[in-house]
C-alpha atoms as a PDB file:
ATOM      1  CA  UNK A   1      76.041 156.226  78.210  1.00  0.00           C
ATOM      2  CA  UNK A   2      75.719 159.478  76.480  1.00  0.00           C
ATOM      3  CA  UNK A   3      72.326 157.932  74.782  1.00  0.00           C
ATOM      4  CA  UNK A   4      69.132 160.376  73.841  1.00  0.00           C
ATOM      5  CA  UNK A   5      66.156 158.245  74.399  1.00  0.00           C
ATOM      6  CA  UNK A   6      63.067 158.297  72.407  1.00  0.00           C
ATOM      7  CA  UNK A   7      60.360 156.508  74.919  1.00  0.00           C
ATOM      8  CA  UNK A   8      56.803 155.250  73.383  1.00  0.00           C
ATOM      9  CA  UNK A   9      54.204 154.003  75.848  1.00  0.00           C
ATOM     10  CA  UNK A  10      50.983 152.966  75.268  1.00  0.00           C
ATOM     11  CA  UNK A  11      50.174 152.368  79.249  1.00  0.00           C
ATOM     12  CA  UNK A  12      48.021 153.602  81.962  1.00  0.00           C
ATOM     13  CA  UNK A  13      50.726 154.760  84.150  1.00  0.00           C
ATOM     14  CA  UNK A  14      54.259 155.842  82.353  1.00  0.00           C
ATOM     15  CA  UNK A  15      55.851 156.992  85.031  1.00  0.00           C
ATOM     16  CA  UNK A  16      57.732 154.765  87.054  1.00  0.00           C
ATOM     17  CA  UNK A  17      59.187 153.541  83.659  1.00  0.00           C
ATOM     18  CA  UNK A  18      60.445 157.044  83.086  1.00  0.00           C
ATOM     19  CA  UNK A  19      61.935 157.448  86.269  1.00  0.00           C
ATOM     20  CA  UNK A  20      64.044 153.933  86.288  1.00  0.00           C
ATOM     21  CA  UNK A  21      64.742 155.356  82.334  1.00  0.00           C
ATOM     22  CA  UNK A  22      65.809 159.065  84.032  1.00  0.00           C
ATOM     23  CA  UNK A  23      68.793 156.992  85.990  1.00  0.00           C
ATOM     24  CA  UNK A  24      70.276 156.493  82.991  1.00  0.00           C
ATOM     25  CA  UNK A  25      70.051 159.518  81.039  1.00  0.00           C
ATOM     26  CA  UNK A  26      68.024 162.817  81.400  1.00  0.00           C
ATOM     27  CA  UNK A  27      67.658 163.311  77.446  1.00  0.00           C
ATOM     28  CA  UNK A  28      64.300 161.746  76.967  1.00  0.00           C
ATOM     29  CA  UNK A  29      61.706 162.266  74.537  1.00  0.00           C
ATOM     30  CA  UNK A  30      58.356 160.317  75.350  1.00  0.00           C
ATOM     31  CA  UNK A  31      55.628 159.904  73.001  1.00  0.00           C
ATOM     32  CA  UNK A  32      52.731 158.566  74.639  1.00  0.00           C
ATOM     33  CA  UNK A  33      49.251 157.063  73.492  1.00  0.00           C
ATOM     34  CA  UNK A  34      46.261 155.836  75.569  1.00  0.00           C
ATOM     35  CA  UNK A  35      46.664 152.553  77.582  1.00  0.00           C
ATOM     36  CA  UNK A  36      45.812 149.516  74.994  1.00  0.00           C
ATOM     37  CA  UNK A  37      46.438 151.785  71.845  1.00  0.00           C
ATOM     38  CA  UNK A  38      46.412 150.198  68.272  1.00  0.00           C
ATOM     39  CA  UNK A  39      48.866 151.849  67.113  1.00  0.00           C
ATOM     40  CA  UNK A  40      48.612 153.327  63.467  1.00  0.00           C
ATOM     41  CA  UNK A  41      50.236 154.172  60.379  1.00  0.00           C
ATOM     42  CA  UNK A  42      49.968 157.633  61.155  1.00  0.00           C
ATOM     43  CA  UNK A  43      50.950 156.866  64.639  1.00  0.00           C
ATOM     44  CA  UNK A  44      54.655 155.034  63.082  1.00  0.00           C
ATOM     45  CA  UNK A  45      54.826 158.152  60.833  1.00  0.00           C
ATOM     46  CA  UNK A  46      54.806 160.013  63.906  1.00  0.00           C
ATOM     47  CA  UNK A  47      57.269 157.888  65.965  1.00  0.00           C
ATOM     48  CA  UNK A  48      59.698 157.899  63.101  1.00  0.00           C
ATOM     49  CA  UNK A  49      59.672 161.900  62.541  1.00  0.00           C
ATOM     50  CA  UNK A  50      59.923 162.484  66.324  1.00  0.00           C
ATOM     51  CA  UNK A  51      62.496 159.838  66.192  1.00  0.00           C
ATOM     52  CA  UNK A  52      64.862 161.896  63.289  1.00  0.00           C
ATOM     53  CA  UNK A  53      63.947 165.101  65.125  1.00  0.00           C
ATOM     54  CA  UNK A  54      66.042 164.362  68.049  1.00  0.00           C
ATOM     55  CA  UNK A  55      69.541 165.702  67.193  1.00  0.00           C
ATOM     56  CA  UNK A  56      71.880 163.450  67.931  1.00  0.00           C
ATOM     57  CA  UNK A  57      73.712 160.567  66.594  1.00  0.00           C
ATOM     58  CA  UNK A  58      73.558 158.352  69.695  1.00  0.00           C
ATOM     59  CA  UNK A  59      70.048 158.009  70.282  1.00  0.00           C
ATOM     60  CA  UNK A  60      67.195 154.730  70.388  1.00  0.00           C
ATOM     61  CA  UNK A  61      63.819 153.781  70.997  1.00  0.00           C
ATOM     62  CA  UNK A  62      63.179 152.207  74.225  1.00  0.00           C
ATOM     63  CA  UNK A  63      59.378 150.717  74.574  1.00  0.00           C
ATOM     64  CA  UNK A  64      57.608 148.154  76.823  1.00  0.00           C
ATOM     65  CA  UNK A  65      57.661 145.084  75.802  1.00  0.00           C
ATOM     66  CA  UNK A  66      53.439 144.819  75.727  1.00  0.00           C
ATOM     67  CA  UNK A  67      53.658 148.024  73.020  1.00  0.00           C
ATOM     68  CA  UNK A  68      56.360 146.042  71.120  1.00  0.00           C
ATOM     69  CA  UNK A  69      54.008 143.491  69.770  1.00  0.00           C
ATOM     70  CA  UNK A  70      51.422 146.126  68.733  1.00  0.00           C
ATOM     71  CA  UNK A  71      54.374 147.922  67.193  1.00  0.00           C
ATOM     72  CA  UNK A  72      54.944 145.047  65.165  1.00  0.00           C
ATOM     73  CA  UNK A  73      51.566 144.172  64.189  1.00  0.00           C
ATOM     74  CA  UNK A  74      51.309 147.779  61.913  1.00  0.00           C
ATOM     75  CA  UNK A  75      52.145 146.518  58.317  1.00  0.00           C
ATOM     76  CA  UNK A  76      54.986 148.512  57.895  1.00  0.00           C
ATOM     77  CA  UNK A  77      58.744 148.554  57.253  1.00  0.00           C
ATOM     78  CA  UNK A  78      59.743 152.180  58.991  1.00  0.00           C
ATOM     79  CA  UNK A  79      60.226 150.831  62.054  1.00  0.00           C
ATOM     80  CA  UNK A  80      62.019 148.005  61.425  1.00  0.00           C
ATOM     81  CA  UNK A  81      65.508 150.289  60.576  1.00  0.00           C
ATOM     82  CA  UNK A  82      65.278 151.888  63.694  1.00  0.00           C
ATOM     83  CA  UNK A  83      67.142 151.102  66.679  1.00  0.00           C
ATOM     84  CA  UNK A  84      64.040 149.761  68.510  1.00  0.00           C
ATOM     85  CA  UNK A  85      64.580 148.331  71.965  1.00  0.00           C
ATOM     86  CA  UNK A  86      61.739 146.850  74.770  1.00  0.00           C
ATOM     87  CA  UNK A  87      62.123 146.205  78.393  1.00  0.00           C
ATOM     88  CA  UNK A  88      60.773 143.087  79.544  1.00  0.00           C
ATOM     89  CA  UNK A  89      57.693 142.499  81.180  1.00  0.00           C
ATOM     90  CA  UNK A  90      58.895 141.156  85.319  1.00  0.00           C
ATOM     91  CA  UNK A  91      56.407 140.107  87.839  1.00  0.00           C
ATOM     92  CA  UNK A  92      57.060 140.048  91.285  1.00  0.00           C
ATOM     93  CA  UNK A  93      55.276 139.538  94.057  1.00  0.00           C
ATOM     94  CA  UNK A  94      54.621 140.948  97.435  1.00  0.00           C
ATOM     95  CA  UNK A  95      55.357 139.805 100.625  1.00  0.00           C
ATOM     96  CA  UNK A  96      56.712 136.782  99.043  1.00  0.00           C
ATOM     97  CA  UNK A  97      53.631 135.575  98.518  1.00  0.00           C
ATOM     98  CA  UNK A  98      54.478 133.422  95.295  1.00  0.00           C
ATOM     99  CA  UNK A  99      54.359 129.821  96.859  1.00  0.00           C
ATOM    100  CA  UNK A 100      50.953 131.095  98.244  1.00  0.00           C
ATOM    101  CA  UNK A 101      49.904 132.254  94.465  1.00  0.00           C
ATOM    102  CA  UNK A 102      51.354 128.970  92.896  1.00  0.00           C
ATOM    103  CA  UNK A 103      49.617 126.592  95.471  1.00  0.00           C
ATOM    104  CA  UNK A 104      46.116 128.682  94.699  1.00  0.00           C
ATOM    105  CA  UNK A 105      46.460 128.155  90.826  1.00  0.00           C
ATOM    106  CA  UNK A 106      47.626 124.613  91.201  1.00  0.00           C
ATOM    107  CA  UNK A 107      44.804 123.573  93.566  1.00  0.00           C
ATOM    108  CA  UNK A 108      41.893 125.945  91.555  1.00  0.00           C
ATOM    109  CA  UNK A 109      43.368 123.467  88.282  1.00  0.00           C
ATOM    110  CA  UNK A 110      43.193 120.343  90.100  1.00  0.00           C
ATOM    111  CA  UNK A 111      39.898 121.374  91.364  1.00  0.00           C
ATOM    112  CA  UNK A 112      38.443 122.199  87.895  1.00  0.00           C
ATOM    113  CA  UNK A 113      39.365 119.351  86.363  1.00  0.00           C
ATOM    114  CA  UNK A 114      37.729 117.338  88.662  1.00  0.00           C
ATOM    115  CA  UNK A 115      34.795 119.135  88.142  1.00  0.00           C
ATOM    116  CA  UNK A 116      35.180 119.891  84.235  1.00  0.00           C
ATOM    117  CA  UNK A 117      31.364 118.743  83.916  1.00  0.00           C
ATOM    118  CA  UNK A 118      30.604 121.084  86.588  1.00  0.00           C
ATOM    119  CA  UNK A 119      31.484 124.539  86.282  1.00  0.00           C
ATOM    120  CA  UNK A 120      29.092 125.937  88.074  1.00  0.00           C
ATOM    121  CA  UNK A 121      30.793 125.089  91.403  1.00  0.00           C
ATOM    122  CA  UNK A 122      34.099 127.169  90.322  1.00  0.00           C
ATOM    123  CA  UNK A 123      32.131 130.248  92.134  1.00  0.00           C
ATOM    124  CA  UNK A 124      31.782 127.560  95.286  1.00  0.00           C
ATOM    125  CA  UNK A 125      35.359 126.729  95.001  1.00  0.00           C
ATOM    126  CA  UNK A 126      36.639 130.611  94.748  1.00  0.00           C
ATOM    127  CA  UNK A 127      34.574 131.716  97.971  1.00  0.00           C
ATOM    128  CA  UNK A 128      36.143 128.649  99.915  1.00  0.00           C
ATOM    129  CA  UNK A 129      39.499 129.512  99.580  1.00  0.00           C
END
């Protein structure tokens, strides 16, 4: 409580992960970059002087969890003192559909490995389901 949030996404569709973040505080600054962005040294230079820009001295970095790794892949140490925080990837599914989704890639794997020597008939095996 009483945070200032520094958001970074590097995703197609930000929003709904700024509204869940707006029910916890309405002090967010968002830096965003295309969806799949490498990110840059000049990128963390700009992440870390947004970052000391924001005037307070209760504030972190929330990012997804996908933009975490690439965060972590730059070869540099300027992120790694900052208060850097990701949200974890959760699937769900719809309709409760995940026995349905489980059976499908359990049955697709027993099917292709009985027809390893065969791929070819994966296509046959998709269109029967």
């Amino acid at each position: 409580e009483g945070y200032k949030l520094m958001v970074i996404t590097g995703i197609a569709s930000p929003k709904p992960l700024l509204e869940y973040l707006n029910t916890f505080t309405k002090e967010i600054t968002h830096l965003s970059f295309p969806d799949h962005h490498y990110f840059s040294l000049t990128d963390i230079d700009r992440i870390s002087d947004t970052y000391r820009a924001v005037e307070s001295g209760k504030k972190i970095i929330i990012t997804t969890e996908k933009d975490s790794v690439r965060l972590k892949d730059v070869e540099t140490t300027d992120l790694r003192y900052l208060p850097m925080y990701y949200l974890p990837i959760e699937i769900a599914f719809l309709f409760e559909d995940r026995k349905r989704f489980d059976d499908l890639v359990l049955h697709y794997i027993q099917y292709s490995h009985k027809i390893k020597d065969k791929p070819h008939h994966t296509h046959e095996y998709i269109e029967s389901i």
